[in-house]
N, C-alpha and C. Protein backbone atom coordinates (compact mmCIF):
# COMPACT_ATOMS: atom_id res chain seq x y z
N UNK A 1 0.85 -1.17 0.00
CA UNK A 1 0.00 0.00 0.00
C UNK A 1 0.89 1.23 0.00
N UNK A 2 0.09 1.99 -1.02
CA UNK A 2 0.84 2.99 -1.17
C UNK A 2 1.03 4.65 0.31
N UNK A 3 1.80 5.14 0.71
CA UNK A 3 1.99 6.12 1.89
C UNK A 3 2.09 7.34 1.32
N UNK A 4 1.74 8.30 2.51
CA UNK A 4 2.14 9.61 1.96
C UNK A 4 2.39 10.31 3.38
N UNK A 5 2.78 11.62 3.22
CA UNK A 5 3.60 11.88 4.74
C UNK A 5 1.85 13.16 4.74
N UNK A 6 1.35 13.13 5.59
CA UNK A 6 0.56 14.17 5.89
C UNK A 6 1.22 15.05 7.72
N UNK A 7 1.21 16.34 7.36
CA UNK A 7 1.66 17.12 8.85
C UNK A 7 0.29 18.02 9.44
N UNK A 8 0.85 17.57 10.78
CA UNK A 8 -0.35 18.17 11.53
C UNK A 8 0.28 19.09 12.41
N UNK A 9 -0.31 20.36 13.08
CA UNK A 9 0.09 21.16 13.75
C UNK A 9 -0.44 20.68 15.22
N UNK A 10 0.60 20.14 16.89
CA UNK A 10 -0.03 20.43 17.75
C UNK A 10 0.21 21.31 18.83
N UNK A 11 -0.19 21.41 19.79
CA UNK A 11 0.56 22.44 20.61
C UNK A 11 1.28 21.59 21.70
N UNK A 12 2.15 22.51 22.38
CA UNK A 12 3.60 22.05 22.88
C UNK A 12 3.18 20.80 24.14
N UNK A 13 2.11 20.82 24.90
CA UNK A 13 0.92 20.37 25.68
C UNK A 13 1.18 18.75 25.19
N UNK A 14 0.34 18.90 24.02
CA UNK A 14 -0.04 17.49 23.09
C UNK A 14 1.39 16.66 22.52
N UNK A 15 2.65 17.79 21.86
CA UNK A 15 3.45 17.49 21.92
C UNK A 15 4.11 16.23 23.10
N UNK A 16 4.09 16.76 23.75
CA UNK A 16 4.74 16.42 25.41
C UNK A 16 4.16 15.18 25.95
N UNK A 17 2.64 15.04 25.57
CA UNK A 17 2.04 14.29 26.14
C UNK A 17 2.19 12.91 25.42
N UNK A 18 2.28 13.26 23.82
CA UNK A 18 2.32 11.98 22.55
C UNK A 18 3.70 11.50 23.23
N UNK A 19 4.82 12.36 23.48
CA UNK A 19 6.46 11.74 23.44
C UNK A 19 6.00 10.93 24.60
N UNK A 20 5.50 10.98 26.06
CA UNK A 20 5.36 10.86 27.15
C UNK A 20 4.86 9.42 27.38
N UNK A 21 3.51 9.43 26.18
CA UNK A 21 2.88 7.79 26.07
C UNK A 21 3.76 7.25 25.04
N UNK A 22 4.23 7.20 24.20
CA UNK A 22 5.31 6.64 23.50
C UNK A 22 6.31 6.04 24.43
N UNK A 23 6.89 6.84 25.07
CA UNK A 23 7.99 6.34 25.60
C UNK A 23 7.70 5.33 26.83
N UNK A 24 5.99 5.26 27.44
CA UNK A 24 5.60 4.54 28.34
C UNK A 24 5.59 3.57 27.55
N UNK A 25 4.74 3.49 26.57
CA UNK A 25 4.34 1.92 25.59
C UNK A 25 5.70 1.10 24.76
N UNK A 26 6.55 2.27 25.00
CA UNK A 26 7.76 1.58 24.31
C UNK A 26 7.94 1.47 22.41
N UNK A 27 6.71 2.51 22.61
CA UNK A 27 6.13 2.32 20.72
C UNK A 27 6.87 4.40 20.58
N UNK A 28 7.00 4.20 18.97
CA UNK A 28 7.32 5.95 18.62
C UNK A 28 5.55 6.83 18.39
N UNK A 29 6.13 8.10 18.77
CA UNK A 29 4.76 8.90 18.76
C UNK A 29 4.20 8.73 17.20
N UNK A 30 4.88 8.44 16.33
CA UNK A 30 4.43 8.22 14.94
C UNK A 30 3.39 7.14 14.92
N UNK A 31 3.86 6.04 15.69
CA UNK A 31 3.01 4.88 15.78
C UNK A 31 1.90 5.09 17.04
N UNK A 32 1.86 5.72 17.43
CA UNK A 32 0.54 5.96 18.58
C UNK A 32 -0.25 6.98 17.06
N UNK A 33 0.04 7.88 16.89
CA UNK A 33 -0.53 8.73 16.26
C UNK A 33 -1.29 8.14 14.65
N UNK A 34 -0.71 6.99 14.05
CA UNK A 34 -1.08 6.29 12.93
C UNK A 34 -2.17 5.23 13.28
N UNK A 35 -2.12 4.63 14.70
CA UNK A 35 -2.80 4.00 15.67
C UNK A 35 -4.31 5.00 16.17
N UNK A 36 -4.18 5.91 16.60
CA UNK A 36 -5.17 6.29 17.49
C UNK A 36 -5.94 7.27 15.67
N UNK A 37 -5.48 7.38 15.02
CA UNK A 37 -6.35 7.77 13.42
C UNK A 37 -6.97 6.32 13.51
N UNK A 38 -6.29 5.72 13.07
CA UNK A 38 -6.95 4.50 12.35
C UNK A 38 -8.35 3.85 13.40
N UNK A 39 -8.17 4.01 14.72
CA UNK A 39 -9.10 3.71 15.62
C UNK A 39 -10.19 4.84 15.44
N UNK A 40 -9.69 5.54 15.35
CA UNK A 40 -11.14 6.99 15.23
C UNK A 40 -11.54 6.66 13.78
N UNK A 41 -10.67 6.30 12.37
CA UNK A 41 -11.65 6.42 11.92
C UNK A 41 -12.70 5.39 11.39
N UNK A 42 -12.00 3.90 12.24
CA UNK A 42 -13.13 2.84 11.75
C UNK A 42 -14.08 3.31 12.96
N UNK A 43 -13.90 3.95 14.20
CA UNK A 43 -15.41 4.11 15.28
C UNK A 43 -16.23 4.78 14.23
N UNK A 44 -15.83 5.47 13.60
CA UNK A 44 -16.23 7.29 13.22
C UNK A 44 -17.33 6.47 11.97
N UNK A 45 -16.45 5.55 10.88
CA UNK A 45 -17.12 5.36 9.72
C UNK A 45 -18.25 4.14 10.48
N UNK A 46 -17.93 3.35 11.72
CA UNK A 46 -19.10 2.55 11.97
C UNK A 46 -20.64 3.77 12.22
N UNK A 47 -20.15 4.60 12.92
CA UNK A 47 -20.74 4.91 13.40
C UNK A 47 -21.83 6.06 12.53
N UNK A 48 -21.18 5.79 11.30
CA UNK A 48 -22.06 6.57 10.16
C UNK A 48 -22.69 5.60 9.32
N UNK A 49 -21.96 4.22 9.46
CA UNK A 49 -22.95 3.46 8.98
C UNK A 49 -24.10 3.72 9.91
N UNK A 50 -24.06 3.03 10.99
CA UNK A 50 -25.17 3.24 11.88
C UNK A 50 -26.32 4.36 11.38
N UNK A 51 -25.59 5.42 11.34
CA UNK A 51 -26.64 6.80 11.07
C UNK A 51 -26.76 6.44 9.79
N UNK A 52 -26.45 6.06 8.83
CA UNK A 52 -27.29 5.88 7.40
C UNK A 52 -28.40 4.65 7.97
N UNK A 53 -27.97 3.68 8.19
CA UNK A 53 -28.86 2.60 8.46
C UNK A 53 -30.27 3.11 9.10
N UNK A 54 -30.22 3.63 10.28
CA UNK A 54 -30.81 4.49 11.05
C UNK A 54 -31.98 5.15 10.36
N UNK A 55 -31.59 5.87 9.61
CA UNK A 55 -32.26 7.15 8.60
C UNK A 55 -33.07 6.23 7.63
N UNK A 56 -32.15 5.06 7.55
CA UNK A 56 -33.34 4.16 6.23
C UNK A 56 -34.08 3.85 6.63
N UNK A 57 -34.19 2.98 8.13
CA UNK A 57 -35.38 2.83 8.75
C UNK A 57 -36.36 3.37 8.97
N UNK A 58 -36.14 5.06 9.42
CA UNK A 58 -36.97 6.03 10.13
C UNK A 58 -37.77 5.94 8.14
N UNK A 59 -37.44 6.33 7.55
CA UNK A 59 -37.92 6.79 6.12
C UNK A 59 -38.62 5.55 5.41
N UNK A 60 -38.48 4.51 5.99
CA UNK A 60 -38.97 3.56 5.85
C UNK A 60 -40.42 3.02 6.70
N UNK A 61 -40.29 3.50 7.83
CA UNK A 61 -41.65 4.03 8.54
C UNK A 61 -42.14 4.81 8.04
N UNK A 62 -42.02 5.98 8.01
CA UNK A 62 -42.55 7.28 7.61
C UNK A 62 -43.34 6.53 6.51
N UNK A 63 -42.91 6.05 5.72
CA UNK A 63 -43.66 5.59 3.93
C UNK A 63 -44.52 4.44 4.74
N UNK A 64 -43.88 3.75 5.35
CA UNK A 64 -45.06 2.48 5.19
C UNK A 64 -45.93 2.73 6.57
N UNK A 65 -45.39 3.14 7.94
CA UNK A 65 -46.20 3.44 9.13
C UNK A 65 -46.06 2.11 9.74
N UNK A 66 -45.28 0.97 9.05
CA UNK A 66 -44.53 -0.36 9.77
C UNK A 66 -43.81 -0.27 10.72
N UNK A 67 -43.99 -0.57 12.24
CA UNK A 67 -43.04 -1.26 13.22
C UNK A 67 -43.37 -2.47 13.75
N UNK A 68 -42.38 -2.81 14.64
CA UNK A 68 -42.27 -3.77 14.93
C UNK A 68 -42.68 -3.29 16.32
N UNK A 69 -44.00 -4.67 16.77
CA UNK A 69 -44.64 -3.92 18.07
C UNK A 69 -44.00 -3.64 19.49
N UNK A 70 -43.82 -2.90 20.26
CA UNK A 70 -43.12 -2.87 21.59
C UNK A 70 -42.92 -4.81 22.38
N UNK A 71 -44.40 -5.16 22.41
CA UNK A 71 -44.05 -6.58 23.28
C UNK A 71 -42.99 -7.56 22.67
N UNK A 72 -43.20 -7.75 21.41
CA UNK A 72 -42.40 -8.32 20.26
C UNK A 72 -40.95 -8.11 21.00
N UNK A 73 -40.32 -6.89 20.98
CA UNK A 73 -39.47 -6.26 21.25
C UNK A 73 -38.87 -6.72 22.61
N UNK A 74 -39.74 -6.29 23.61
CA UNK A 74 -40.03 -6.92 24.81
C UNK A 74 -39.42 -8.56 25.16
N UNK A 75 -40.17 -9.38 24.25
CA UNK A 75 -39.84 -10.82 24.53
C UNK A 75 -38.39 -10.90 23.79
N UNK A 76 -38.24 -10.43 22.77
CA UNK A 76 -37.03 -10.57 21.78
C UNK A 76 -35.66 -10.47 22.94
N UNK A 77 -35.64 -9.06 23.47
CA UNK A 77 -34.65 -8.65 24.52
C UNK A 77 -34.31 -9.57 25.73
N UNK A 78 -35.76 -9.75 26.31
CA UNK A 78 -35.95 -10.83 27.16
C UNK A 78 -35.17 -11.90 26.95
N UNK A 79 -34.98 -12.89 26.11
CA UNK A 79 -34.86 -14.13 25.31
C UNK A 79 -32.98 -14.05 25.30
N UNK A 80 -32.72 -12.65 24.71
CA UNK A 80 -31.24 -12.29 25.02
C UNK A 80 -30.98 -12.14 26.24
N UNK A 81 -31.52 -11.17 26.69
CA UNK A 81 -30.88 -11.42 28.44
C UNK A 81 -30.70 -12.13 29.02
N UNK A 82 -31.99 -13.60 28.32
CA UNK A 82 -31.55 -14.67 29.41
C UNK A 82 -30.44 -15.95 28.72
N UNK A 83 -29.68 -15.50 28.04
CA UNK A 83 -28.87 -16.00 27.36
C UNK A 83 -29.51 -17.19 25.81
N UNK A 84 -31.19 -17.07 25.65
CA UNK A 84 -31.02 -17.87 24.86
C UNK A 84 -30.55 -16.97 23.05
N UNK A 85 -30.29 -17.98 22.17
CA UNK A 85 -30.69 -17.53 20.69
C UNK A 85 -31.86 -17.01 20.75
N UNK A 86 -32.37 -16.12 19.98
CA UNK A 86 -33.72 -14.92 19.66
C UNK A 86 -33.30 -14.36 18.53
N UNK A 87 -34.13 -15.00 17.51
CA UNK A 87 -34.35 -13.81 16.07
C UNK A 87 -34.85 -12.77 16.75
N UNK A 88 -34.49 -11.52 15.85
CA UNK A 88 -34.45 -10.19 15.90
C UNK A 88 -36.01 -10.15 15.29
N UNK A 89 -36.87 -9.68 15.47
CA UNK A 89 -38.49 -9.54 15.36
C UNK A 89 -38.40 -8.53 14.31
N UNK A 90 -39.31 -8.91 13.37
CA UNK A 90 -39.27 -7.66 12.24
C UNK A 90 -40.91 -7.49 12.24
C-alpha cells in the first residue's frame, strides 16, 4: 500500500504528552498517532454506517407506518438477556 507523509500542527501540551505515552508503551509517537487515526476512523465510519442505516429505517416508517410492536421487542430482549438464541423480530 501505497503512503504519503501528511503534517499536523499540535501544541507544545499534546506534543509532550504523545512523546510521554510513546515512551511509556515503548512504541514511537508516529506509531501511537497512525494508531489512534486509524481507531477513530473505523469508530467514526461505523458509526455513520449506523446513522445511514438508522435514517433508512426512520424513512422507511414514515412511507409504510410499519413497526415492529413494543411486546415483540419486549420478549425478543428478554430471550437475550436470558442468554437464549432470539431472532431479531421484524
Amino acid at each position: 500500500m501505497a503512503t504519503t507523509t501528511i503534517g499536523i500542527k499540535v501544541d507544545d501540551n499534546t506534543r509532550a504528552r504523545l512523546k510521554t505515552l510513546a515512551e511509556a508503551k515503548n512504541r514511537s509517537p508516529h506509531w501511537l498517532m497512525r494508531t489512534a487515526l486509524a481507531e477513530y476512523l473505523a469508530r467514526e465510519e461505523e458509526r455513520e454506517h449506523e446513522r445511514r442505516e438508522d435514517e433508512a429505517r426512520w424513512d422507511r416508517y414514515v412511507l409504510t407506518g410499519e413497526a415492529v410492536p413494543n411486546e415483540r421487542v419486549k420478549k425478543w430482549l428478554g430471550a437475550l438477556a436470558e442468554g437464549r438464541d432470539a431472532k431479531c423480530p421484524r
